[in-house]
PDB file of N, CA and C in Angstrom:
ATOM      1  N   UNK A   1      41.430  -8.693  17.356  1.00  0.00           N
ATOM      2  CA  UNK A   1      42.108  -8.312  18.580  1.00  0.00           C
ATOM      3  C   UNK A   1      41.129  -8.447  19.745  1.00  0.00           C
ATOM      4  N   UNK A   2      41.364  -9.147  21.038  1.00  0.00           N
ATOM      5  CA  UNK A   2      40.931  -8.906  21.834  1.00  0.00           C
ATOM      6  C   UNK A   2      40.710  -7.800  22.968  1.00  0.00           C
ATOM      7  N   UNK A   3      39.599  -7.020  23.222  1.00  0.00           N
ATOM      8  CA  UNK A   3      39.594  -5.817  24.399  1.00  0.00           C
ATOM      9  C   UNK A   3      38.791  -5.948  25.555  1.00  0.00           C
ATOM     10  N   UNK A   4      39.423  -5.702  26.586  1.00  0.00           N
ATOM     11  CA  UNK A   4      38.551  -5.872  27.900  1.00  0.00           C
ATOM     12  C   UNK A   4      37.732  -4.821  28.086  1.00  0.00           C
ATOM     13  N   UNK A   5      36.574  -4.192  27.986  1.00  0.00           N
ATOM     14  CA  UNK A   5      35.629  -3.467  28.627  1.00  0.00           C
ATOM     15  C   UNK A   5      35.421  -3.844  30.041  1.00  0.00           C
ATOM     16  N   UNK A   6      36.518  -2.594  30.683  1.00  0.00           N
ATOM     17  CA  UNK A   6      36.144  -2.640  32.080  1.00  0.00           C
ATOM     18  C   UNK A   6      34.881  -1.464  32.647  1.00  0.00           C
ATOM     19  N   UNK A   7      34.173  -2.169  33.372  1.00  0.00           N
ATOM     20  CA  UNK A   7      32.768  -1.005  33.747  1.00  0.00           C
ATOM     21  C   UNK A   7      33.016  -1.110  35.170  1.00  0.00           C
ATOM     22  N   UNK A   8      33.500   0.325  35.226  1.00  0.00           N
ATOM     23  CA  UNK A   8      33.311   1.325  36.394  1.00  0.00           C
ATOM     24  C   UNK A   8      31.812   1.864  37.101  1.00  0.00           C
ATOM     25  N   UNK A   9      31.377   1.704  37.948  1.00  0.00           N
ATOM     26  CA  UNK A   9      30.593   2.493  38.262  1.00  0.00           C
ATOM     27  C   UNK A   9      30.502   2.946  39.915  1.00  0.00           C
ATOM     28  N   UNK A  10      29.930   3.240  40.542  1.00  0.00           N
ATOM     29  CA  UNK A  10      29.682   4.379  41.629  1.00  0.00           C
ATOM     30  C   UNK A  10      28.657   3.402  42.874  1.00  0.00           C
ATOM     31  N   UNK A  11      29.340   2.622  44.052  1.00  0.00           N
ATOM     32  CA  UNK A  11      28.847   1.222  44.287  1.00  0.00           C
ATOM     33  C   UNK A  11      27.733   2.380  45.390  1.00  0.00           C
ATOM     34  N   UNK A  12      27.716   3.150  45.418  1.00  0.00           N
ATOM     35  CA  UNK A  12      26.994   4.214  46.278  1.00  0.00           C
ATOM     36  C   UNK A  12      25.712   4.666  46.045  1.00  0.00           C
ATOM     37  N   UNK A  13      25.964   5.250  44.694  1.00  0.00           N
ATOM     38  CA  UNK A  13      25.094   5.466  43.580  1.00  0.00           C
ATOM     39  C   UNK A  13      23.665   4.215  43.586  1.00  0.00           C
ATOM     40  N   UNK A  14      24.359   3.129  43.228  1.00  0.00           N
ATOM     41  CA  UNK A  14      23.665   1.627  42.988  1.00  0.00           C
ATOM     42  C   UNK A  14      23.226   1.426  44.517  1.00  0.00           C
ATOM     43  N   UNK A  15      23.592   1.752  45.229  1.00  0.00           N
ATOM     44  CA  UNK A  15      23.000   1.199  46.483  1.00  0.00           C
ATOM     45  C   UNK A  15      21.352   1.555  47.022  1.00  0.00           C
ATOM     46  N   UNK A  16      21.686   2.826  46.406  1.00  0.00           N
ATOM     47  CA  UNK A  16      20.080   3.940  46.373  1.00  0.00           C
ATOM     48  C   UNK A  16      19.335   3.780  45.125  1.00  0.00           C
ATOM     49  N   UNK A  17      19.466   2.740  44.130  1.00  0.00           N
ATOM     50  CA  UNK A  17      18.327   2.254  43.342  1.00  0.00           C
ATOM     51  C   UNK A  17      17.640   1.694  43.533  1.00  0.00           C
ATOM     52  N   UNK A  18      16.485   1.761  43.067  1.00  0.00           N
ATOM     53  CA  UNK A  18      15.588   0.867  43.801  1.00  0.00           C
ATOM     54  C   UNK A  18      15.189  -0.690  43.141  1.00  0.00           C
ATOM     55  N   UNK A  19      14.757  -1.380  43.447  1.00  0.00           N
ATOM     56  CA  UNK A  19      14.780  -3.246  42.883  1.00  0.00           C
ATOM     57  C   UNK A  19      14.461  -3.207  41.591  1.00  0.00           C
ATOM     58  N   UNK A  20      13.199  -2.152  41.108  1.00  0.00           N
ATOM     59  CA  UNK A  20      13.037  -1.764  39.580  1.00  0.00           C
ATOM     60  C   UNK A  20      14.603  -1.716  38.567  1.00  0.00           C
ATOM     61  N   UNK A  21      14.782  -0.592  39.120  1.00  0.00           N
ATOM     62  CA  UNK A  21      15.839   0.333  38.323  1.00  0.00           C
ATOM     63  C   UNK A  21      17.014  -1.302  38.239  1.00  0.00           C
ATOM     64  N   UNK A  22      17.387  -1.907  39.489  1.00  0.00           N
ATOM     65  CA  UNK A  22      18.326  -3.078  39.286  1.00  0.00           C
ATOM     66  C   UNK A  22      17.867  -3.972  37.881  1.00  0.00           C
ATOM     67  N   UNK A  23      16.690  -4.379  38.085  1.00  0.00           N
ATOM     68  CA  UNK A  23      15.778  -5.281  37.572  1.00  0.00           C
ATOM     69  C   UNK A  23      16.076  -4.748  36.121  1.00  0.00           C
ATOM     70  N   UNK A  24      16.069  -3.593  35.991  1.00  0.00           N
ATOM     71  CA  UNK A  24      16.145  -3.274  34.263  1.00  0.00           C
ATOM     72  C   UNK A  24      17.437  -3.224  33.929  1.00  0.00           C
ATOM     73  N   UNK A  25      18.169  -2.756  34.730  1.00  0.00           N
ATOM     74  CA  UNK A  25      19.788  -2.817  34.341  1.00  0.00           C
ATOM     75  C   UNK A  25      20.398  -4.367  34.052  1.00  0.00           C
ATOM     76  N   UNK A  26      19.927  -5.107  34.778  1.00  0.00           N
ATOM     77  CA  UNK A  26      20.650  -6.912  34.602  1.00  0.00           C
ATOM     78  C   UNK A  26      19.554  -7.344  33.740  1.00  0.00           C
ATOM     79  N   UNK A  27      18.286  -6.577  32.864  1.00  0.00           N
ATOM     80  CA  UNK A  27      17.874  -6.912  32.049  1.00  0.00           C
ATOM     81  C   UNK A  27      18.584  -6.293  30.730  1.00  0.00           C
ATOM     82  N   UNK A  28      19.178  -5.207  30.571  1.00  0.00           N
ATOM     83  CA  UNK A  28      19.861  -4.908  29.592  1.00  0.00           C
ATOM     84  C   UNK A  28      20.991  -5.564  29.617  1.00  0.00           C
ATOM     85  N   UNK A  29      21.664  -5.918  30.391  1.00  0.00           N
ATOM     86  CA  UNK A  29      23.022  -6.950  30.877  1.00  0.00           C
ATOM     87  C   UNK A  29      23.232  -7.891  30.069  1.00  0.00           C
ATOM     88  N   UNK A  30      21.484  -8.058  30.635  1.00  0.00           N
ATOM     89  CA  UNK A  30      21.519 -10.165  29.894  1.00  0.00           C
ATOM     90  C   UNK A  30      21.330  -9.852  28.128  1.00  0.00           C
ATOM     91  N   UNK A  31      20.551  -8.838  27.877  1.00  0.00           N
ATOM     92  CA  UNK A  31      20.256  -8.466  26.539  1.00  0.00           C
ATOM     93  C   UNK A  31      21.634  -8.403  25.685  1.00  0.00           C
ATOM     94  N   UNK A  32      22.448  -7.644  26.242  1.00  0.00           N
ATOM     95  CA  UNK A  32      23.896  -7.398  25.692  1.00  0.00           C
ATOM     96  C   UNK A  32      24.258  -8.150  25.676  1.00  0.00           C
ATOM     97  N   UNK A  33      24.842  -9.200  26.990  1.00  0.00           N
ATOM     98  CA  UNK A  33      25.316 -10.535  26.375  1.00  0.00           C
ATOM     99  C   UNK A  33      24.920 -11.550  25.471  1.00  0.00           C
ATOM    100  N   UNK A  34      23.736 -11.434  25.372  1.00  0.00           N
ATOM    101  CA  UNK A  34      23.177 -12.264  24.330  1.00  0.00           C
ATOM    102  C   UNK A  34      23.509 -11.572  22.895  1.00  0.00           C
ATOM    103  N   UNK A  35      23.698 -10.596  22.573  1.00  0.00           N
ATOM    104  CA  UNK A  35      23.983  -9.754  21.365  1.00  0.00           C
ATOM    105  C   UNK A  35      25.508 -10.118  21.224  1.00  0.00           C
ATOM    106  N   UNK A  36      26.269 -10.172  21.977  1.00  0.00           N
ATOM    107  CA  UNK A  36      27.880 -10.283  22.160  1.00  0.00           C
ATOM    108  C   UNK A  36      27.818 -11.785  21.881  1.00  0.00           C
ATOM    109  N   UNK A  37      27.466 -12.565  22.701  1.00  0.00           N
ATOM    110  CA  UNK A  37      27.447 -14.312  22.187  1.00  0.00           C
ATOM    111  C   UNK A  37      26.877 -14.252  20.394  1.00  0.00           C
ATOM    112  N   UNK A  38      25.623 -13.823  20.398  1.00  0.00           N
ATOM    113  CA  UNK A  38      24.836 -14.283  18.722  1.00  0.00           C
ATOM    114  C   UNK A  38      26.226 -13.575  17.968  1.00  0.00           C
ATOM    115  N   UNK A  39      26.653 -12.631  17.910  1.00  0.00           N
ATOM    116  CA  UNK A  39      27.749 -11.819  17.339  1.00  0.00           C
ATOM    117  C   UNK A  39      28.825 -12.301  17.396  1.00  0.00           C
ATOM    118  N   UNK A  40      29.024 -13.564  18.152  1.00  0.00           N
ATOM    119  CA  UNK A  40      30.867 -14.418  17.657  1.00  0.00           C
ATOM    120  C   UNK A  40      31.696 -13.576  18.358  1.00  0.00           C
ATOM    121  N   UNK A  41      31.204 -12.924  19.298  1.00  0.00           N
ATOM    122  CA  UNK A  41      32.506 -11.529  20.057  1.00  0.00           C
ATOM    123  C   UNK A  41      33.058 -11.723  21.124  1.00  0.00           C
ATOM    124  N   UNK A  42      31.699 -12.359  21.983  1.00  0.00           N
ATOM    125  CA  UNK A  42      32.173 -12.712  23.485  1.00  0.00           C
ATOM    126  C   UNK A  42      33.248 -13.656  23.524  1.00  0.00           C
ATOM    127  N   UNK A  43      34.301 -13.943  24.709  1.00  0.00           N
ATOM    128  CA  UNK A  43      34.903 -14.595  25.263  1.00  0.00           C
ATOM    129  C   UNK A  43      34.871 -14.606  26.781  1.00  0.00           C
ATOM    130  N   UNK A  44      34.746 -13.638  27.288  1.00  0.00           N
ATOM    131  CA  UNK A  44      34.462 -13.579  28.599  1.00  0.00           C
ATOM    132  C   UNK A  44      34.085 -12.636  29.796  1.00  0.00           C
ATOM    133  N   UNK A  45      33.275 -13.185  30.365  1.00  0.00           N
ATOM    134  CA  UNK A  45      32.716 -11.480  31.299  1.00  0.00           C
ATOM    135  C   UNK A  45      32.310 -11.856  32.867  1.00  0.00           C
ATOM    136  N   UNK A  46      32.641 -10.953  33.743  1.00  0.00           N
ATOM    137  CA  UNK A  46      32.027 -11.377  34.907  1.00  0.00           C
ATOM    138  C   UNK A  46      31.855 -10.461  35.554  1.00  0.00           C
ATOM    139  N   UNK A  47      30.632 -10.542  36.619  1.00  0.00           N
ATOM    140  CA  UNK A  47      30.043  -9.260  37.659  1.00  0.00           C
ATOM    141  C   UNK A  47      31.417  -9.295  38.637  1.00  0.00           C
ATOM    142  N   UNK A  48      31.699  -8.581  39.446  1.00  0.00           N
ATOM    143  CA  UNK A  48      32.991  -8.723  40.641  1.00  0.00           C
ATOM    144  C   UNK A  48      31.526  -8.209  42.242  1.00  0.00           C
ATOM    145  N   UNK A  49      32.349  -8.765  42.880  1.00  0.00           N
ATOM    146  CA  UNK A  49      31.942  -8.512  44.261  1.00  0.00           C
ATOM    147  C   UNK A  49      32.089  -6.978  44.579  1.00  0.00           C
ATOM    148  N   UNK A  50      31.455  -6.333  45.051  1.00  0.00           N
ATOM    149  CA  UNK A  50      31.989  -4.800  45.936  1.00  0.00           C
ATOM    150  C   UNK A  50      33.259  -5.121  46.024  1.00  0.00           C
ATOM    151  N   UNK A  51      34.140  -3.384  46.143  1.00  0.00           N
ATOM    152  CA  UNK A  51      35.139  -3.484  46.699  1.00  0.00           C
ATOM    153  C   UNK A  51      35.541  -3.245  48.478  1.00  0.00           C
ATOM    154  N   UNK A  52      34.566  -3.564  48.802  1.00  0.00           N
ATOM    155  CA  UNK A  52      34.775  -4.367  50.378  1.00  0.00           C
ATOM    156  C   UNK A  52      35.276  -5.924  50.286  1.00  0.00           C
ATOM    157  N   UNK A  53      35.303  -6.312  49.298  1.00  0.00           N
ATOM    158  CA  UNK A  53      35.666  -7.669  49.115  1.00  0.00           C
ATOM    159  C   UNK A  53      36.878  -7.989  48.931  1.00  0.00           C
ATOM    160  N   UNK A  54      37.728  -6.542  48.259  1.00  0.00           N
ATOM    161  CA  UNK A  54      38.745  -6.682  47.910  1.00  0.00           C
ATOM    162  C   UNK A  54      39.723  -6.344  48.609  1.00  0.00           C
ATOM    163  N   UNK A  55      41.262  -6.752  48.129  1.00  0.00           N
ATOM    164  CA  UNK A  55      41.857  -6.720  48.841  1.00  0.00           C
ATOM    165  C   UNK A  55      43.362  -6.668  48.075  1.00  0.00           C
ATOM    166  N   UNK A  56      44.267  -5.909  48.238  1.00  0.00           N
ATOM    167  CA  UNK A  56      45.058  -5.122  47.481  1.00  0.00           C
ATOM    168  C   UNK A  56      46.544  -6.345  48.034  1.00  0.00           C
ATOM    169  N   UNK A  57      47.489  -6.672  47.045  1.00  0.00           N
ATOM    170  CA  UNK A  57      48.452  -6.847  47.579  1.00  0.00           C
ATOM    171  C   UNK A  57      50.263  -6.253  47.238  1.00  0.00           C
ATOM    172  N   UNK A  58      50.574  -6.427  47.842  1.00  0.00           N
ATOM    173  CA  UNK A  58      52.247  -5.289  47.385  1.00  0.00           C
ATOM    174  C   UNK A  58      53.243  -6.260  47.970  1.00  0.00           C
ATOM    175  N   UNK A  59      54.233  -6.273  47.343  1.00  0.00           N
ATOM    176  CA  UNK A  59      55.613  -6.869  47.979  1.00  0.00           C
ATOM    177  C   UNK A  59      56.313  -5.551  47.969  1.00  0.00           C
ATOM    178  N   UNK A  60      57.413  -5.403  49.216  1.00  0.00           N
ATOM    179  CA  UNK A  60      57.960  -4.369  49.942  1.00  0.00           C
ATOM    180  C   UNK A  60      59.334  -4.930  50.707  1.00  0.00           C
ATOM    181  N   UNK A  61      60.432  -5.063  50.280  1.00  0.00           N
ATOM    182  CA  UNK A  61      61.615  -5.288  50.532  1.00  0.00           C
ATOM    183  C   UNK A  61      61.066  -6.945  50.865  1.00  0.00           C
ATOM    184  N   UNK A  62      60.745  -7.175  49.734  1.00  0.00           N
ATOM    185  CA  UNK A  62      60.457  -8.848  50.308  1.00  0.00           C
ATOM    186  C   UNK A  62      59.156  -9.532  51.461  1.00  0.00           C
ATOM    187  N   UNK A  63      58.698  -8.679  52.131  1.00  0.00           N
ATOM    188  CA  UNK A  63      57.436  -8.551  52.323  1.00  0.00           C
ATOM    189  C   UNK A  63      56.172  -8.288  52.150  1.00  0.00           C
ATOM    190  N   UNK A  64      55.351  -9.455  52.199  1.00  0.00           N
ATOM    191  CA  UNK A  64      53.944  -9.128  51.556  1.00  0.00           C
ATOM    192  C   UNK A  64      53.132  -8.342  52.497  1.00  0.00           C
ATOM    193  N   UNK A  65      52.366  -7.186  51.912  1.00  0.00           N
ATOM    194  CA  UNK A  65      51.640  -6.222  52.601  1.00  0.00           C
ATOM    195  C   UNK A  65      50.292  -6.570  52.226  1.00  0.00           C
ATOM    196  N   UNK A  66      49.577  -6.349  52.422  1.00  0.00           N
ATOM    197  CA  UNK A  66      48.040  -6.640  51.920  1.00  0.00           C
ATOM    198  C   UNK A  66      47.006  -5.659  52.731  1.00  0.00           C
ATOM    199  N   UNK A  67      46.151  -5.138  51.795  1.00  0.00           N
ATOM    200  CA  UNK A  67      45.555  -4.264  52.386  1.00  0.00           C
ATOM    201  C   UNK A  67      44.059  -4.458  51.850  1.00  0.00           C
ATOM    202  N   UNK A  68      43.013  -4.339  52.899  1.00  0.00           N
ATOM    203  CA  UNK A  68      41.706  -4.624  52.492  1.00  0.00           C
ATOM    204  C   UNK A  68      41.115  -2.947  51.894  1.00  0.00           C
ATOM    205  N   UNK A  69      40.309  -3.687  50.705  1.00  0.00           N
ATOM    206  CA  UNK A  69      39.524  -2.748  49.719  1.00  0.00           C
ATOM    207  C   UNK A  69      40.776  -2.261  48.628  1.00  0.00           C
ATOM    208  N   UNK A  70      40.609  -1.608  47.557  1.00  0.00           N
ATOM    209  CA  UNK A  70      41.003  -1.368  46.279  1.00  0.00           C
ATOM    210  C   UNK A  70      42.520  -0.328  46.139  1.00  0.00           C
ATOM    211  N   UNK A  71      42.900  -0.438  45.829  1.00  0.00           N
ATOM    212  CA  UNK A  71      44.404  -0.173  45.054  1.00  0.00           C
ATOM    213  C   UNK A  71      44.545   1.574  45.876  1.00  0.00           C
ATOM    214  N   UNK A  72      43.225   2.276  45.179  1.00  0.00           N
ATOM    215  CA  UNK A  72      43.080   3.871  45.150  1.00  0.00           C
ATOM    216  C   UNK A  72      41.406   4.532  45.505  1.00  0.00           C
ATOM    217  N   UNK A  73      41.272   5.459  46.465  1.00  0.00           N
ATOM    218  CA  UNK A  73      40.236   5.939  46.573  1.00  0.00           C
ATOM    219  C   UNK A  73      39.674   6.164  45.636  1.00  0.00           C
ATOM    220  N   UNK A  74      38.949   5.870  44.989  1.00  0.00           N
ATOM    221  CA  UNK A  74      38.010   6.933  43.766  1.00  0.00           C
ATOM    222  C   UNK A  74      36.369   6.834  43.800  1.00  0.00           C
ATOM    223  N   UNK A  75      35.798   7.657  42.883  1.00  0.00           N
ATOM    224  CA  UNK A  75      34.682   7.790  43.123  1.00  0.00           C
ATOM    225  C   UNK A  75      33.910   6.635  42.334  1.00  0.00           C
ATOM    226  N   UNK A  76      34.622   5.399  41.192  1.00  0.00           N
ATOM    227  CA  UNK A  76      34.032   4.427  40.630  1.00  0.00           C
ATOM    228  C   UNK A  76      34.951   3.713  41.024  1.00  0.00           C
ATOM    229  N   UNK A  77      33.937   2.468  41.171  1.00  0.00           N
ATOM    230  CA  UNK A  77      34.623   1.182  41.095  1.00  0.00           C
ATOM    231  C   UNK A  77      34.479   0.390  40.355  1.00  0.00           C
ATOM    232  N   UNK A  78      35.482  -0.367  39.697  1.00  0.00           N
ATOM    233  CA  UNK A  78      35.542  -1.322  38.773  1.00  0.00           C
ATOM    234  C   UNK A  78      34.397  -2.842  39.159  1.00  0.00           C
ATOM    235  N   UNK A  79      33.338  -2.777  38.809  1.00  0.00           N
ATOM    236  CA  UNK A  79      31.754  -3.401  38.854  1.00  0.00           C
ATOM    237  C   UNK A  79      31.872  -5.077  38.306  1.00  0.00           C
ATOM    238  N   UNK A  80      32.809  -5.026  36.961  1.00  0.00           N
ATOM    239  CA  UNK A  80      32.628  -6.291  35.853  1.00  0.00           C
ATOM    240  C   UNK A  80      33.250  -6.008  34.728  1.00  0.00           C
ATOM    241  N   UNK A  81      33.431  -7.047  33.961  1.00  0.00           N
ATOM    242  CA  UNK A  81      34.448  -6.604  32.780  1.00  0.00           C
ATOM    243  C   UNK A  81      33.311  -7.858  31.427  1.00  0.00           C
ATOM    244  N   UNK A  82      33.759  -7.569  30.394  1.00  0.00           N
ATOM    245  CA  UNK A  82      33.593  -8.043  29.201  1.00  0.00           C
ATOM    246  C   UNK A  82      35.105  -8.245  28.357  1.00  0.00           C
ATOM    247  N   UNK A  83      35.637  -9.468  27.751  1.00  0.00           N
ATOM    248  CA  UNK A  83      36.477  -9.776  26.962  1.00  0.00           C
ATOM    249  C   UNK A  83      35.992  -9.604  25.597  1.00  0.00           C
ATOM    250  N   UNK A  84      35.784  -9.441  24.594  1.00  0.00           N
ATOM    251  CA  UNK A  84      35.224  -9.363  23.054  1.00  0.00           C
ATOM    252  C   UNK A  84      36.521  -9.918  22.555  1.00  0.00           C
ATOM    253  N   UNK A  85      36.477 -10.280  21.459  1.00  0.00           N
ATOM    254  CA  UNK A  85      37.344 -10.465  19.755  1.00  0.00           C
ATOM    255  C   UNK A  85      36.844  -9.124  19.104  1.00  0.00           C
ATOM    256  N   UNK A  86      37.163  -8.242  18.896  1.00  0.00           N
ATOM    257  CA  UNK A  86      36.577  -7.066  17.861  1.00  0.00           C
ATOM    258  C   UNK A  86      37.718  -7.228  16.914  1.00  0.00           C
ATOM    259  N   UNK A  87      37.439  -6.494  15.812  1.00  0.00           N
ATOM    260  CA  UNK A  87      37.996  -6.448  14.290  1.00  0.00           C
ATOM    261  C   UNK A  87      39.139  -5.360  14.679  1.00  0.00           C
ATOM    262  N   UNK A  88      38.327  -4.448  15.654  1.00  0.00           N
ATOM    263  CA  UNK A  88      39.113  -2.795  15.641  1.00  0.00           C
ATOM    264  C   UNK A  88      38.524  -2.087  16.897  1.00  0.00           C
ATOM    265  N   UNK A  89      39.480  -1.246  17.532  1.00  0.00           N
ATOM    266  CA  UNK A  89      39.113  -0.499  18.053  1.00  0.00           C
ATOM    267  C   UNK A  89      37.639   0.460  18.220  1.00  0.00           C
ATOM    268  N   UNK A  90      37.594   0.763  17.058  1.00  0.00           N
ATOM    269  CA  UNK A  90      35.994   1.406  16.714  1.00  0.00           C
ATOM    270  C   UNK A  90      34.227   0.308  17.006  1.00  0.00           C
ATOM    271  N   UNK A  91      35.159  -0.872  16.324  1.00  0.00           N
ATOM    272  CA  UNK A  91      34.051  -2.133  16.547  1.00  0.00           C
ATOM    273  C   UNK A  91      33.932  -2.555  18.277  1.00  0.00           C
ATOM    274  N   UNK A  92      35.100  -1.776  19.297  1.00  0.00           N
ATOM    275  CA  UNK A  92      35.338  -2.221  20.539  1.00  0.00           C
ATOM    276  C   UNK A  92      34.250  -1.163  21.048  1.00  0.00           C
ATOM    277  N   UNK A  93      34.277   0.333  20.457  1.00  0.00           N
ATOM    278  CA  UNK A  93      33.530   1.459  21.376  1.00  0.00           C
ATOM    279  C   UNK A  93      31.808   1.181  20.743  1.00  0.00           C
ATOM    280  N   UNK A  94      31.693   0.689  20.209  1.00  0.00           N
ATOM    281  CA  UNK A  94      30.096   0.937  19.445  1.00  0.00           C
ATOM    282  C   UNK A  94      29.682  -0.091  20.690  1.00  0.00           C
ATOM    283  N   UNK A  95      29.993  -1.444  21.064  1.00  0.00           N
ATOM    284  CA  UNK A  95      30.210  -2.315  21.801  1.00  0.00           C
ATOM    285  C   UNK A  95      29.805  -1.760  23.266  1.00  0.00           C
ATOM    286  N   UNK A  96      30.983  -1.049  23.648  1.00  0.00           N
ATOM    287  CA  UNK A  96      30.992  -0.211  24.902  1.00  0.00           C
ATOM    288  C   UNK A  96      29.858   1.048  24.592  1.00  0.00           C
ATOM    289  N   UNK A  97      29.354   1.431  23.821  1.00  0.00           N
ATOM    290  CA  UNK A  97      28.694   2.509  24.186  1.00  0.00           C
ATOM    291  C   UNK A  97      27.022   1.807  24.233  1.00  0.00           C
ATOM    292  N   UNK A  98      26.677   0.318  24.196  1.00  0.00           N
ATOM    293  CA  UNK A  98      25.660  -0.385  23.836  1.00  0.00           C
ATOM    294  C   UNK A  98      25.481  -1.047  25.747  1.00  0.00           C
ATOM    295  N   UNK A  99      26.771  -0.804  26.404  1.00  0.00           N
ATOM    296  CA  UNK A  99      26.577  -1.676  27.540  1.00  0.00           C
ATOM    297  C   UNK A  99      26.069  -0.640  28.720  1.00  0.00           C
ATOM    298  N   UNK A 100      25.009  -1.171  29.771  1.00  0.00           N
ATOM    299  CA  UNK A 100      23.971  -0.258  30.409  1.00  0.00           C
ATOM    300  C   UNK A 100      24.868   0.658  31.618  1.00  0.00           C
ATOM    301  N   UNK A 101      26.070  -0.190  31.962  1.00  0.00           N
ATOM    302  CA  UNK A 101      26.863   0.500  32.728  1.00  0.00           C
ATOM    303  C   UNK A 101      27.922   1.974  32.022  1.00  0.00           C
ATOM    304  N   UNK A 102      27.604   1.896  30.950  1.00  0.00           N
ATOM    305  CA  UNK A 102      28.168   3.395  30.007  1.00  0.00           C
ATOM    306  C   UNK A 102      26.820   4.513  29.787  1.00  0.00           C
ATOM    307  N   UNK A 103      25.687   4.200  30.638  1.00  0.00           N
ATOM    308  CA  UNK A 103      24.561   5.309  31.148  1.00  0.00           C
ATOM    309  C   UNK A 103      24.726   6.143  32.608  1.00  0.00           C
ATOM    310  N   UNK A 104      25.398   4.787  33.444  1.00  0.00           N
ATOM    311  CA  UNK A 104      25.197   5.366  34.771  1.00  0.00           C
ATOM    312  C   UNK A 104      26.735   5.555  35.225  1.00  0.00           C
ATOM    313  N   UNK A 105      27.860   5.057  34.160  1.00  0.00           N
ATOM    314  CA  UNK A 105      29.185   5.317  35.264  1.00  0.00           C
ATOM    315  C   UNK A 105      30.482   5.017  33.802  1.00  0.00           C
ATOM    316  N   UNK A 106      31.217   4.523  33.866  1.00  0.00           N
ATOM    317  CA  UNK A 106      31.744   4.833  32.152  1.00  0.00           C
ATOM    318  C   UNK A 106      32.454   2.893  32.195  1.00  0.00           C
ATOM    319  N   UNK A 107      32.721   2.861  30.901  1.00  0.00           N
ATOM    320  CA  UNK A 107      33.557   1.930  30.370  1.00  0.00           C
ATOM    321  C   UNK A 107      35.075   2.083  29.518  1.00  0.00           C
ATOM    322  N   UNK A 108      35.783   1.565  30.334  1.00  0.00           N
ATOM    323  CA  UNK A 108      37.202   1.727  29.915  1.00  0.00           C
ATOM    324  C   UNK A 108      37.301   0.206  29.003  1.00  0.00           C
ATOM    325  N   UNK A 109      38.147   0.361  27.790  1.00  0.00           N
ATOM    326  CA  UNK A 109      38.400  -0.571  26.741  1.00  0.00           C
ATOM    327  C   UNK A 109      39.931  -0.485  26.874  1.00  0.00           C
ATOM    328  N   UNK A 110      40.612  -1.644  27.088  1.00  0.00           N
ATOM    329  CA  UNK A 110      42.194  -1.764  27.007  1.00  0.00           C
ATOM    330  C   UNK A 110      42.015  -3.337  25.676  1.00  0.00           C
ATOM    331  N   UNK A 111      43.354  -2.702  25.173  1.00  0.00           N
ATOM    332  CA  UNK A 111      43.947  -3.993  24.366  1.00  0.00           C
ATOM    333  C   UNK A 111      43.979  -4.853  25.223  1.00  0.00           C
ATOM    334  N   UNK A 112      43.918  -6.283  24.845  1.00  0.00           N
ATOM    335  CA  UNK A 112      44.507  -7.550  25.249  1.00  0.00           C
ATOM    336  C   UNK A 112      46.186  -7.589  25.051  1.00  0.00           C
ATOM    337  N   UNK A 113      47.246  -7.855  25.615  1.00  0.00           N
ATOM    338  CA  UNK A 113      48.412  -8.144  24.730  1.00  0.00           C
ATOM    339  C   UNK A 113      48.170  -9.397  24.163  1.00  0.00           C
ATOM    340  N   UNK A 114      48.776  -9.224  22.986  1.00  0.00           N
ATOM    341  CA  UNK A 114      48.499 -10.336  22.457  1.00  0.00           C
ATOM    342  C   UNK A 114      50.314 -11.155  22.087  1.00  0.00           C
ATOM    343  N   UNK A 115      50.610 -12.183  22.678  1.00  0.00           N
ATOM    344  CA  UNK A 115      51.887 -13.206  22.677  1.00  0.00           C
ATOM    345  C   UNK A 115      51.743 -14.020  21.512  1.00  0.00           C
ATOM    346  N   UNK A 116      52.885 -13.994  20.797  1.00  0.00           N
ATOM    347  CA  UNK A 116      52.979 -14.682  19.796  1.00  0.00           C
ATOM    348  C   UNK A 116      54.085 -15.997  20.101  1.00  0.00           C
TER     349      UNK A 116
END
């Protein structure tokens, strides 16, 4: 089954680290992905831009609304995601509890649907 590990974290938080602290985090990054590739798991992952980048859209009696920055106020923002193949659910959290962004802010795991 495929699961997306979405990583949340706190773009505020990260702003007040210092080049070290970055430097070791996209060194555990690259470490993990390389463990996820040698492991036959990966399919796909990517960093996202801040959510100043983003930009929300809604249809509304047939009109498109669009609104700059994210869906809902909150205190994390969705950072990057990971796709895996895992066996199981359990093989999805050992996964997520190995990635550096589940130290400083959390990781949400959703099913893939999967279409037959």
């Amino acid at each position: 089954m495929r699961y997306m590990l979405l990583i949340a974290s706190n773009e505020e938080v990260a702003r007040q680290r210092s080049q070290a602290e970055l430097d070791a985090e996209f060194a555990a990054y690259t470490a993990f992905s390389k463990e996820v590739a040698d492991r036959g798991v990966f399919l796909s992952g990517e960093v996202l831009h801040p959510v100043n980048a983003a930009t929300t859209v809604r249809v509304r009696d047939g009109k498109v609304l669009t609104t700059d920055g994210p869906f809902a106020e909150t205190k994390e923002q969705l950072s990057g995601f990971y796709v895996l193949k895992c066996k199981d659910l359990d093989e999805a959290i050992d996964f997520a509890a190995k990635m550096p962004g589940a130290q400083i802010g959390s990781i949400e795991i959703r099913p893939v649907m999967e279409w037959d």
